[in-house]
Protein backbone atom coordinates (compact mmCIF):
# COMPACT_ATOMS: atom_id res chain seq x y z
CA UNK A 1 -38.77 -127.71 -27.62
CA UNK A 2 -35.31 -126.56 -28.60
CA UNK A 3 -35.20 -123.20 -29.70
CA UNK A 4 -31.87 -122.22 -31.94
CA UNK A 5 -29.66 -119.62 -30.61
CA UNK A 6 -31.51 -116.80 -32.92
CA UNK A 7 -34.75 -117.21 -30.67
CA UNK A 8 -32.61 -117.54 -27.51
CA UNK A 9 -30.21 -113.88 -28.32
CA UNK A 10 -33.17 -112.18 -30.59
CA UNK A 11 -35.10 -112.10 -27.01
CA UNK A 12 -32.24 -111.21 -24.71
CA UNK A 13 -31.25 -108.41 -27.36
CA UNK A 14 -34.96 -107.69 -27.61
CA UNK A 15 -34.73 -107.52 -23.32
CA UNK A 16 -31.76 -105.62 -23.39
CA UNK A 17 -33.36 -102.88 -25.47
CA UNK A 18 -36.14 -102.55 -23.42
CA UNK A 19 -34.67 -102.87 -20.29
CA UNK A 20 -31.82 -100.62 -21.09
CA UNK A 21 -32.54 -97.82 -23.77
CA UNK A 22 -36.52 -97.81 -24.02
CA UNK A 23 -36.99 -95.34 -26.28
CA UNK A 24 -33.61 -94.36 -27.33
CA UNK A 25 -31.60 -95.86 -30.15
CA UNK A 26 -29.80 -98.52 -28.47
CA UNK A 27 -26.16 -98.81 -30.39
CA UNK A 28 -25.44 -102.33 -31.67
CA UNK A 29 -21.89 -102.70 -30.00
CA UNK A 30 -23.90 -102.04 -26.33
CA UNK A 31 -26.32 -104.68 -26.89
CA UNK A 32 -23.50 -106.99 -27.72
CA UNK A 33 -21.42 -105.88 -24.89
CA UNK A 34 -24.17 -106.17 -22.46
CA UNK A 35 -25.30 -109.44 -23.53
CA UNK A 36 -21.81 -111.04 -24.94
CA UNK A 37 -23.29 -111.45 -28.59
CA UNK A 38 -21.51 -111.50 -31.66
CA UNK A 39 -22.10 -107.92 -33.51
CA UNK A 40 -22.06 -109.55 -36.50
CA UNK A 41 -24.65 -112.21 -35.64
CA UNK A 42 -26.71 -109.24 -34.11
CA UNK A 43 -27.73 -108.18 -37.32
CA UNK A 44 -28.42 -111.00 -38.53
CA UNK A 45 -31.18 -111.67 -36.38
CA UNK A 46 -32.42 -108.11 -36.42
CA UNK A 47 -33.15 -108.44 -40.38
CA UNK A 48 -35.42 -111.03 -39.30
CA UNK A 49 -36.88 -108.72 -36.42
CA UNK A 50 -36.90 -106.06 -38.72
CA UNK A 51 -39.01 -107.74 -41.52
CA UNK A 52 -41.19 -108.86 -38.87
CA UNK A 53 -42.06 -105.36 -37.81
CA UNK A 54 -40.59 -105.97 -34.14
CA UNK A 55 -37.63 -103.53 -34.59
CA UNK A 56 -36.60 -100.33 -36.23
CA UNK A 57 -33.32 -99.08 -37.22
CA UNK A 58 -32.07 -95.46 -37.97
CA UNK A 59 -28.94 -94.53 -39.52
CA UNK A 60 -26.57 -91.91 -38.61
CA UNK A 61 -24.89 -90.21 -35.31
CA UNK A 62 -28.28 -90.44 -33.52
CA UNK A 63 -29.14 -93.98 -35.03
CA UNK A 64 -29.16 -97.80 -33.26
CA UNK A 65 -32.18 -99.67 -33.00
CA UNK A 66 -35.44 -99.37 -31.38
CA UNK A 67 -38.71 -101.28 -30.54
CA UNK A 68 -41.28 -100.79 -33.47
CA UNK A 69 -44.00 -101.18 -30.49
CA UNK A 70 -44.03 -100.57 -27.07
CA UNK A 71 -42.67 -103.40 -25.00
CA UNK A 72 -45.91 -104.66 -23.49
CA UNK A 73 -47.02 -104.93 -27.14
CA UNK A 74 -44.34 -107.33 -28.26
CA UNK A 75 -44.74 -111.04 -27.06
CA UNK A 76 -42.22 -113.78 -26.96
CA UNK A 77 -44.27 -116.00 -28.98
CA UNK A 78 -43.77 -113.13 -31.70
CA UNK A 79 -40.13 -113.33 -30.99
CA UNK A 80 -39.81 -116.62 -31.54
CA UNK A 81 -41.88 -117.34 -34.50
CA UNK A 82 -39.96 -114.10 -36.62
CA UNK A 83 -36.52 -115.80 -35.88
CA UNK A 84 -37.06 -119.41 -36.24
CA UNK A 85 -38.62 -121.22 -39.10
CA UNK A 86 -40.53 -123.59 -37.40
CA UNK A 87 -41.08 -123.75 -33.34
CA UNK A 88 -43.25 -127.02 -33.62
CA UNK A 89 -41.83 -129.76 -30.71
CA UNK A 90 -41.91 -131.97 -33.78
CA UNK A 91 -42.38 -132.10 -37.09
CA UNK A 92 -45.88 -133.91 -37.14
CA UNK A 93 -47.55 -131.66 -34.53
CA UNK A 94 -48.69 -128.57 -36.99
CA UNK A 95 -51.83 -127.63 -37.48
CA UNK A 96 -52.38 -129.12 -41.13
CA UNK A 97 -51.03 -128.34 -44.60
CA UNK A 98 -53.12 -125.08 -44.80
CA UNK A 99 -52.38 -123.07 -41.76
CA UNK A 100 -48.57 -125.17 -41.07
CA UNK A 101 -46.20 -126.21 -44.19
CA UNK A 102 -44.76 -129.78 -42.80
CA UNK A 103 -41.25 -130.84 -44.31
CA UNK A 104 -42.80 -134.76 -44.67
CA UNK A 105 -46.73 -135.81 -44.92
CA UNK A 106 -47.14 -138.49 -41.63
CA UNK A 107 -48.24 -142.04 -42.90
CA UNK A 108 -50.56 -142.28 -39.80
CA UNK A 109 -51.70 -138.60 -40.23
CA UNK A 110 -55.12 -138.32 -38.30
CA UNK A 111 -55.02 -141.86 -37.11
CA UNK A 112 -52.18 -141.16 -34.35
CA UNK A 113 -53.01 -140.65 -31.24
CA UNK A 114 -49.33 -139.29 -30.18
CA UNK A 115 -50.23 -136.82 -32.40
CA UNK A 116 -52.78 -134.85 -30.65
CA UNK A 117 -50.33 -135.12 -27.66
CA UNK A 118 -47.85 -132.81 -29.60
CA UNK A 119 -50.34 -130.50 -31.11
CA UNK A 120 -51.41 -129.92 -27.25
CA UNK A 121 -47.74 -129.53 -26.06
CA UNK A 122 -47.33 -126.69 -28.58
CA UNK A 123 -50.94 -125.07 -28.23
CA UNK A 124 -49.65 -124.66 -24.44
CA UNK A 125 -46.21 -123.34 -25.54
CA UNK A 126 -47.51 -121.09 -27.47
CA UNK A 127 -50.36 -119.70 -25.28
CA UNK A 128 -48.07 -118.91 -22.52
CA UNK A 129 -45.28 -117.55 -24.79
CA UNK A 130 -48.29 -115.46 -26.34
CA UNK A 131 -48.68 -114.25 -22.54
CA UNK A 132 -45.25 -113.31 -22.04
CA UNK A 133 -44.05 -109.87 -23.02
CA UNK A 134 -40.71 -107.97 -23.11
CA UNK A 135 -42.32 -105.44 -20.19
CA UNK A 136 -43.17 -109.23 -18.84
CA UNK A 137 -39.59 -109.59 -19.20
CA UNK A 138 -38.53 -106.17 -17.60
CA UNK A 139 -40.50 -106.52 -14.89
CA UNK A 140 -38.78 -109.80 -13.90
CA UNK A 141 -35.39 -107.94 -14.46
CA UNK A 142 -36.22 -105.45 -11.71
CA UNK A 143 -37.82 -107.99 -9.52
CA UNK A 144 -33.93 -110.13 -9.85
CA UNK A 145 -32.33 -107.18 -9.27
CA UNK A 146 -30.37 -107.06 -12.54
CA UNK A 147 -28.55 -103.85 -12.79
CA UNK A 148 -28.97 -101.29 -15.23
CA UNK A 149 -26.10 -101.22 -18.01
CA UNK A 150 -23.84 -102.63 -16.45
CA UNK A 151 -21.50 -104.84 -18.86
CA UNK A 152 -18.97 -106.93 -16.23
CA UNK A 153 -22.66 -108.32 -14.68
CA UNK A 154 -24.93 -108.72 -17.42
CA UNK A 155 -25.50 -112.15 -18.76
CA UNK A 156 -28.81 -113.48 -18.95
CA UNK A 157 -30.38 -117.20 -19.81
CA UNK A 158 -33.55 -116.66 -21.60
């Protein structure tokens, strides 16, 4: 599975809120400091976050952006599936025409045996993304050692 980079920075911003601010308003320009993100591409993937009641924004002096849930609430698979319009490995491996829209019907569609390899491959995925959690996440920060707000340091690969 390749995930675009709007999965890949919506979970380090997403980690970088929780890690960092918790509770507080967490200012766009830090998250994009700490995490070397465009700004601009920032909000971009926070409409999506945003619509898919993952974050919450306030305007104003006191305003930035917050977790809509607490973090052990908020799973990666969530994550992902709010900022990318399709995580399947490939195209024929969704779950049918009513649960999955599919950009092309499969001319060997229940007679393929590769198939049903796929569909596992992303029932796995997705169970252990659904496992995963940003306090997952912030736990594992703590456990590397990763500093607390500080910018010259902070780069992570999720």
């Amino acid at each position: 599975m390749r995930l675009s980079t709007k999965s890949r920075y919506g979970l380090r911003a997403l980690f970088d809120i929780a890690y960092h601010t918790g509770t507080a308003p967490a200012q766009i320009q830090d998250i994009s400091r700490r995490q070397l993100i465009s700004p601009r591409y920032l909000e971009q993937i926070f409409q999506n976050l945003k619509k898919a009641g993952i974050l919450k924004s306030k305007r104003g002096p006191q305003g930035g952006y917050t977790l809509a849930r607490t973090p052990d609430q908020i799973t990666v698979l969530e994550i992902i599936r709010a900022t990318e319009q399709d995580a399947l490995l490939v195209d024929c491996a969704g779950q049918g025409k009513k649960t999955r829209r599919r950009k092309n019907e499969c001319p060997f569609e229940g007679n393929c045996v590769t198939q049903t390899v796929w569909k596992d491959a992303n029932d796995l995925l997705a169970e252990l993304f659904g496992k995963l959690t940003l306090e997952t996440l912030c736990q594992r920060g703590q456990e590397m050692g990763i500093e607390k707000d500080q910018a010259s340091k902070m780069m992570y690969y999720i």
